[in-house]
N, C-alpha and C. Protein backbone atom coordinates (compact mmCIF):
# COMPACT_ATOMS: atom_id res chain seq x y z
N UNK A 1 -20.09 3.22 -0.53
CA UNK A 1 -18.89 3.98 -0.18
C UNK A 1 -17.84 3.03 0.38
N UNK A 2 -16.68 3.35 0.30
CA UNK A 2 -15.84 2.13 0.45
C UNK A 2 -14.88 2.90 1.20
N UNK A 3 -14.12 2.20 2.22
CA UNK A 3 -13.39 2.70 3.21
C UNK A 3 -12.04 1.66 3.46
N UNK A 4 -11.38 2.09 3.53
CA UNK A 4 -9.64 1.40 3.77
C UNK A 4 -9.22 1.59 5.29
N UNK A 5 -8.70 0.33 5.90
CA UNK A 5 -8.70 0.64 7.03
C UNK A 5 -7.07 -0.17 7.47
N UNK A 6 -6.13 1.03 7.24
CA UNK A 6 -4.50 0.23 7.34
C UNK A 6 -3.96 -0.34 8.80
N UNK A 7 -2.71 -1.01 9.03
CA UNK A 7 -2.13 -1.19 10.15
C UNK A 7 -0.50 -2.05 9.92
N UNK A 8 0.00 -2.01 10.46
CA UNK A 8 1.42 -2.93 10.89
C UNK A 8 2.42 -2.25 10.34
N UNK A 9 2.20 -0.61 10.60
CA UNK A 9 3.08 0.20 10.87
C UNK A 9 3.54 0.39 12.40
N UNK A 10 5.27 0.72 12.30
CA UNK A 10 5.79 0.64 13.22
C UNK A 10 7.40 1.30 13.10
N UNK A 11 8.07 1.23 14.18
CA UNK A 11 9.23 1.00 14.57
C UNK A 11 10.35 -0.14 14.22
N UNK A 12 11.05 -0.29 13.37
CA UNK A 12 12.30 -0.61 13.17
C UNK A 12 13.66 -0.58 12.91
N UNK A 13 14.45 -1.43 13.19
CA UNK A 13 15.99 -1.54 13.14
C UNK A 13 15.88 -1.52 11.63
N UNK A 14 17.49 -0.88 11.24
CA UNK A 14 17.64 -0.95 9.18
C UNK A 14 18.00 -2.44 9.05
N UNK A 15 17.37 -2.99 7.82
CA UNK A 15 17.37 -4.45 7.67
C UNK A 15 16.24 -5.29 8.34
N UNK A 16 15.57 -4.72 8.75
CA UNK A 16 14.79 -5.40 9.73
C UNK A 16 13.41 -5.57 8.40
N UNK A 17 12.21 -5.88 8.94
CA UNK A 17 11.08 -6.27 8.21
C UNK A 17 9.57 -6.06 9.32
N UNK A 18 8.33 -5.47 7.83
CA UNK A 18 7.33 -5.36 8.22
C UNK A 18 6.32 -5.83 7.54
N UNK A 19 5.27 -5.65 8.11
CA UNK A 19 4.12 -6.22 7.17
C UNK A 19 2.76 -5.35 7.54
N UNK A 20 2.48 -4.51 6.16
CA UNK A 20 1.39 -3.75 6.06
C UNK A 20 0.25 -4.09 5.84
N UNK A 21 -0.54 -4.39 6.22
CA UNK A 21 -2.37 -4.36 5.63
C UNK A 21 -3.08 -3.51 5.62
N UNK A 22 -3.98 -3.64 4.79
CA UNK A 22 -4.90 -2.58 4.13
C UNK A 22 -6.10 -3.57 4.06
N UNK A 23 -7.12 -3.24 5.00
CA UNK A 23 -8.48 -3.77 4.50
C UNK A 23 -9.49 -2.99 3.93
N UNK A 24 -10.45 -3.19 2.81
CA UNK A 24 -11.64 -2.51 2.66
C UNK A 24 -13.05 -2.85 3.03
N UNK A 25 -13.60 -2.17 2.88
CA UNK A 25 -14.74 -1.97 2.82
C UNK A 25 -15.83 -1.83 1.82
N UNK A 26 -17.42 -2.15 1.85
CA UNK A 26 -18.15 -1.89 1.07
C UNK A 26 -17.55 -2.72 -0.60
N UNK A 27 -18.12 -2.01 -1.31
CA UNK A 27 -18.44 -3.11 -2.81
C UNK A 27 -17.29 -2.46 -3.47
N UNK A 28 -16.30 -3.94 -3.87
CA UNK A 28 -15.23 -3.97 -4.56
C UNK A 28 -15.25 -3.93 -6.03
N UNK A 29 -15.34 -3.17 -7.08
CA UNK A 29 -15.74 -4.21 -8.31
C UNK A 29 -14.78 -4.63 -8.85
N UNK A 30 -14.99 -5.33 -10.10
CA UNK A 30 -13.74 -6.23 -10.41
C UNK A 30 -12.72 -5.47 -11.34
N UNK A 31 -12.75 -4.19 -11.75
CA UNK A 31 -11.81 -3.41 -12.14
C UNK A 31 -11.20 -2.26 -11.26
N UNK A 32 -9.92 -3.04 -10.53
CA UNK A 32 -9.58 -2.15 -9.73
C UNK A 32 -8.22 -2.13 -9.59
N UNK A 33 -7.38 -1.28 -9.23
CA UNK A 33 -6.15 -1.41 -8.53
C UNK A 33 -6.01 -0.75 -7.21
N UNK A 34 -5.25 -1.90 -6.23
CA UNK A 34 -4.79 -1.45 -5.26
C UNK A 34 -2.69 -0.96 -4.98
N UNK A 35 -2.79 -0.17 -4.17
CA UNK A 35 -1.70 0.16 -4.21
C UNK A 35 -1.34 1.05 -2.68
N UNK A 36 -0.11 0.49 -2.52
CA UNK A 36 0.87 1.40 -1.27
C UNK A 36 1.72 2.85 -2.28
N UNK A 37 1.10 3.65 -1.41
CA UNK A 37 2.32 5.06 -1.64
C UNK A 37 2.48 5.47 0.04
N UNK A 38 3.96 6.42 -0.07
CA UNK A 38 4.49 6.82 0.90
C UNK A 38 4.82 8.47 0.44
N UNK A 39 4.86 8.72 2.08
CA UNK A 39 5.47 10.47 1.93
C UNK A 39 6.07 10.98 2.80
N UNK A 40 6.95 11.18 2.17
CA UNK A 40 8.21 11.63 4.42
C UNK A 40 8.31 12.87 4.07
N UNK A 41 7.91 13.86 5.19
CA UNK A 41 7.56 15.18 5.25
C UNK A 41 8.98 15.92 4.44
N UNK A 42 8.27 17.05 3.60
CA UNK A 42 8.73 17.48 2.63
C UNK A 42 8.73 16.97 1.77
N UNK A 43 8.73 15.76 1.14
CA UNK A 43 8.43 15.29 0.30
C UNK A 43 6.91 14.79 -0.85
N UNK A 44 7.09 14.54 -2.02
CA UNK A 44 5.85 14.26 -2.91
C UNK A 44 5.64 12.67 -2.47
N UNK A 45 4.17 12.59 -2.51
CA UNK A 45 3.84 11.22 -2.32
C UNK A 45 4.37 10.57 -3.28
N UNK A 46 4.81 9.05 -3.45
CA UNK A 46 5.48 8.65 -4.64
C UNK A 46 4.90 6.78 -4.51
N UNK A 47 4.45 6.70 -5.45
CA UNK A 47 4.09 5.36 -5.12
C UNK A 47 5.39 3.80 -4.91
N UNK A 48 4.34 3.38 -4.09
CA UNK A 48 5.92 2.17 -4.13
C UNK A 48 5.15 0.83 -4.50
N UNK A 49 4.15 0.34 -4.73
CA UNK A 49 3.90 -0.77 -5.54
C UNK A 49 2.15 -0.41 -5.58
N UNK A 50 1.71 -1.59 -6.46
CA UNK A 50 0.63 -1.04 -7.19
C UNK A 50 0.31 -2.98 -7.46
N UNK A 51 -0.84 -3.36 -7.32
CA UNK A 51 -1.15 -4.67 -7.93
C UNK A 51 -2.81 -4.70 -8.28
N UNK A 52 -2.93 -5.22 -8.94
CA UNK A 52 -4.06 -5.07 -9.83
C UNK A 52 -5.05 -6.26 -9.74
N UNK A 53 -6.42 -5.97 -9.99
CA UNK A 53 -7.62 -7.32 -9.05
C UNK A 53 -6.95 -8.90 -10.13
N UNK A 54 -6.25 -8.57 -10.73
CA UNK A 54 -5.98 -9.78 -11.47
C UNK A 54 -4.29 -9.78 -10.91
N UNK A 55 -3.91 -9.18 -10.21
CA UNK A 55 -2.69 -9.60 -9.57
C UNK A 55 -1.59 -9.27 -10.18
N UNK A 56 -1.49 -8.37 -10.98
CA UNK A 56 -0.45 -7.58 -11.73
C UNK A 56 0.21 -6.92 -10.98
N UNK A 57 1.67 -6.94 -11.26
CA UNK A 57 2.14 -5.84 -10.19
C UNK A 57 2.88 -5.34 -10.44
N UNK A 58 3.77 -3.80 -9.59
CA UNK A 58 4.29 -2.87 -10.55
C UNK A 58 4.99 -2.45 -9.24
N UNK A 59 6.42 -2.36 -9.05
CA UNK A 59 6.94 -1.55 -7.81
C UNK A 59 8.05 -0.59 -8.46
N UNK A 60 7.67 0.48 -7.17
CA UNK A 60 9.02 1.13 -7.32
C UNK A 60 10.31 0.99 -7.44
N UNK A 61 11.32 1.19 -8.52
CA UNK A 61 12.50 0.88 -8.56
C UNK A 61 13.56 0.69 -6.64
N UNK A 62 12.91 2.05 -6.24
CA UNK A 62 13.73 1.53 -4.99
C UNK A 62 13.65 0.67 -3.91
N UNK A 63 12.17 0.09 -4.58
CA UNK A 63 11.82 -0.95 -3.29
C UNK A 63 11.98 -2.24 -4.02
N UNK A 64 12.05 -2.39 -5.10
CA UNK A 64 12.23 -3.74 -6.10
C UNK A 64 13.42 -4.61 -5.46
N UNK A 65 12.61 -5.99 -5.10
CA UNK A 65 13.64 -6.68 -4.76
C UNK A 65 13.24 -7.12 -3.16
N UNK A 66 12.74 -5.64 -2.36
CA UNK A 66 13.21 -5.72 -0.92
C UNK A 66 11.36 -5.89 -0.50
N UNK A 67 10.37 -5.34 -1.21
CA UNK A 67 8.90 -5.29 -1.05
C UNK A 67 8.49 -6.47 -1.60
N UNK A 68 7.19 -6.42 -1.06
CA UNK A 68 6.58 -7.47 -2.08
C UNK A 68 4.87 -7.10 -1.59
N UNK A 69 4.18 -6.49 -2.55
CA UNK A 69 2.76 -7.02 -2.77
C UNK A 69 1.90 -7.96 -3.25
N UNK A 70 0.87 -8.02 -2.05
CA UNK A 70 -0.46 -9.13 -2.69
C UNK A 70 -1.43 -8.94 -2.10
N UNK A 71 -2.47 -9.27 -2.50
CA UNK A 71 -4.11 -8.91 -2.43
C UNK A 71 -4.93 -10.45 -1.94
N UNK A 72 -5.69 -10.19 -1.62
CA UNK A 72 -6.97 -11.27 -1.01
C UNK A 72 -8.21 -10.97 -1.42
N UNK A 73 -8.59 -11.03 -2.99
CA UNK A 73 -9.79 -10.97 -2.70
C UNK A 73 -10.94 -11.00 -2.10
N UNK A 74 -11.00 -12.15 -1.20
CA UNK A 74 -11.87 -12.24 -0.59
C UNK A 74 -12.30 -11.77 0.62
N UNK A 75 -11.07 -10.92 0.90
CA UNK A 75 -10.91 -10.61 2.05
C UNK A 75 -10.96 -9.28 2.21
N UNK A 76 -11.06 -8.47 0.62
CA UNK A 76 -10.97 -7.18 0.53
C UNK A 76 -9.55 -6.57 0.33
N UNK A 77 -8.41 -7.46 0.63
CA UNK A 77 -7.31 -6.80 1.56
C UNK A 77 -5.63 -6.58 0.60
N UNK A 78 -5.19 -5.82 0.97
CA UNK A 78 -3.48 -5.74 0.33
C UNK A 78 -2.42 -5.75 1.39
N UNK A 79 -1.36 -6.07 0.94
CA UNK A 79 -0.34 -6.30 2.11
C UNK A 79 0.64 -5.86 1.11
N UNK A 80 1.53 -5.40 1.90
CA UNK A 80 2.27 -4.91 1.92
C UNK A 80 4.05 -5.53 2.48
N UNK A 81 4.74 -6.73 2.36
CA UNK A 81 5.94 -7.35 2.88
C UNK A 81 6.89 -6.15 2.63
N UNK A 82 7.42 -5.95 3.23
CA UNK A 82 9.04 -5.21 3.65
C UNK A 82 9.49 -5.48 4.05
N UNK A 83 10.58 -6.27 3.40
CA UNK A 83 11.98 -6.75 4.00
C UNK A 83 13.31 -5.65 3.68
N UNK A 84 14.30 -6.16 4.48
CA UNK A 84 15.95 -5.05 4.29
C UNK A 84 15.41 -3.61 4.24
N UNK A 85 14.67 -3.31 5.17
CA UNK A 85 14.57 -1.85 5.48
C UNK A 85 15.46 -1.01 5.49
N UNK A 86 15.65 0.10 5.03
CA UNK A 86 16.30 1.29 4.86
C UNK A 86 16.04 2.58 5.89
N UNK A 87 16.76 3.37 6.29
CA UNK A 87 16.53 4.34 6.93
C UNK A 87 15.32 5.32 5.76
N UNK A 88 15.93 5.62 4.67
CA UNK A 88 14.83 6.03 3.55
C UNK A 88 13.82 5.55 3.30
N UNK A 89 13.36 4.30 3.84
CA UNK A 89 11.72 4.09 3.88
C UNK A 89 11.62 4.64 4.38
N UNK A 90 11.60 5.59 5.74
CA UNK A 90 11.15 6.00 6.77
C UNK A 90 10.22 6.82 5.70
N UNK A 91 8.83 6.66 6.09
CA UNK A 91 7.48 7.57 5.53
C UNK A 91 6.69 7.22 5.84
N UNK A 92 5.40 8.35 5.99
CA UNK A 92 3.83 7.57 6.40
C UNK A 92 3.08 6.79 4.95
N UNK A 93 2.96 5.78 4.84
CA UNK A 93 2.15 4.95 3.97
C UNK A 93 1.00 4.68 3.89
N UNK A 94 0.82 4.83 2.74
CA UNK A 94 -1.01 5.04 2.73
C UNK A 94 -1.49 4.02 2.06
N UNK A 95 -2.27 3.54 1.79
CA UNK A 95 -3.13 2.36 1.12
C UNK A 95 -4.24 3.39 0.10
N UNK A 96 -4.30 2.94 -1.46
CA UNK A 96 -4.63 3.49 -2.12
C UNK A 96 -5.61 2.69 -2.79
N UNK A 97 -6.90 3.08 -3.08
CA UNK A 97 -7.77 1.66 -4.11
C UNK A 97 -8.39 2.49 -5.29
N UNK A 98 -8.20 2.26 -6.06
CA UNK A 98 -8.64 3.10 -7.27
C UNK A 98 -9.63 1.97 -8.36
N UNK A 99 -10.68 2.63 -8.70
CA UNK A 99 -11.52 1.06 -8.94
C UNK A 99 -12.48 2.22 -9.76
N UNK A 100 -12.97 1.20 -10.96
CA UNK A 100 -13.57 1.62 -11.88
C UNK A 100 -15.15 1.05 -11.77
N UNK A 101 -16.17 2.23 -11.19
CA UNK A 101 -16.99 1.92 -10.74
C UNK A 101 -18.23 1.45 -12.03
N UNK A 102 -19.66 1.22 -11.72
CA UNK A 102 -20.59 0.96 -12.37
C UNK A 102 -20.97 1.62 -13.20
N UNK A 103 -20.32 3.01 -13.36
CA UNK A 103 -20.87 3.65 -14.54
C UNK A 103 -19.37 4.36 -15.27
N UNK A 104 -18.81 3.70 -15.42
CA UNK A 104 -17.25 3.64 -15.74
C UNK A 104 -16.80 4.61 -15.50
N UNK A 105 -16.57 4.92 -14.60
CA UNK A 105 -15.65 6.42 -13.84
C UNK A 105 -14.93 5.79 -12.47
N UNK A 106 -13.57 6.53 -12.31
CA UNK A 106 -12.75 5.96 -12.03
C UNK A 106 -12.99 6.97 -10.16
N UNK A 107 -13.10 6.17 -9.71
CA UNK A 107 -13.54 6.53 -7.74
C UNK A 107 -11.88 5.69 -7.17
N UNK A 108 -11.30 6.86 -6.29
CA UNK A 108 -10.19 6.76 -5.70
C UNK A 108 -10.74 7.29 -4.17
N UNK A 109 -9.80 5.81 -3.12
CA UNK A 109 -10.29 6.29 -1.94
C UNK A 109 -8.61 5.44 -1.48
N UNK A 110 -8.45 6.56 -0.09
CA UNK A 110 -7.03 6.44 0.72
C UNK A 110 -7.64 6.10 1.83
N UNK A 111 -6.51 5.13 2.51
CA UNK A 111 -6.37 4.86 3.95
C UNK A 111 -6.08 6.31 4.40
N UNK A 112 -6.03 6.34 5.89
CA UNK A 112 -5.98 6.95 6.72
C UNK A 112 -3.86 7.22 7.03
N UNK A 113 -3.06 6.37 6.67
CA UNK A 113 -1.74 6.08 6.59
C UNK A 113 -1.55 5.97 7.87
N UNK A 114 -0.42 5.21 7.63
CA UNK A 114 0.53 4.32 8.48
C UNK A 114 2.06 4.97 8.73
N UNK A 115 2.14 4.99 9.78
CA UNK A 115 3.62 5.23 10.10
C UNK A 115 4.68 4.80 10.15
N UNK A 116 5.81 4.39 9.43
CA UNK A 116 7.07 3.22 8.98
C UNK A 116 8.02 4.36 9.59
N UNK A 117 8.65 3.83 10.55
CA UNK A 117 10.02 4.67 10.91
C UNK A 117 11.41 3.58 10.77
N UNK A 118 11.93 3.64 10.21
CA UNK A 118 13.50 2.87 10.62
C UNK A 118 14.66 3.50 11.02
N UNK A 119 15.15 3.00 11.87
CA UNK A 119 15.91 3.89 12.53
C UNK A 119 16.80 3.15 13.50
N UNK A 120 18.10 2.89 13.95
CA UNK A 120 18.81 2.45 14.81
C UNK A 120 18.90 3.34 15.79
């Protein structure tokens, strides 16, 4: 069973910068993607980047440019860089691992989410 365990959510000024991690747990296999989504109340969760155990990566148009994901294998782990924060990031962020287990079926497990506020 595999468990995600997020942090370096917080409080910031607009323009300002953060840095998310996501560690796991338990047995990784090698077909997997990890990924950050967010959801600010009333709203649909919507993903904002996505990188893949071979390091592929895929972001949301509105964070393109200002995010940046990457992974550590070895470490289990994804991060999450946010730079030039927006008042519209403001959302709780979740850490997402979606991984194609031993008997090829696809097992999805969420962090617990993180809280990103920006705000002057």
């Amino acid at each position: 069973q595999v468990q995600l365990v997020e942090s370096g959510g917080g409080l910031v000024q607009p323009g300002g910068s953060l840095r998310l991690s996501c560690a796991a747990s338990g047995t990784i296999f090698s077909g997997n993607i990890m990924g950050w989504y967010r959801q600010a109340p009333g709203k649909q969760r919507e993903l904002v980047a996505d990188i893949t155990s071979g390091s592929s990566k895929v972001y949301a148009d509105s964070v393109k440019g200002r995010f940046s994901i990457s992974r550590d294998n070895a470490k289990k782990s994804v991060y999450l860089q946010m730079n030039s924060l927006k008042p519209e990031d403001t959302a709780v962020y979740y850490c997402k691992l979606s991984m194609l287990n031993s008997r090829g079926r696809w097992d999805y497990y969420w962090g617990q989410g993180t809280q990103v506020t920006v705000s002057s």
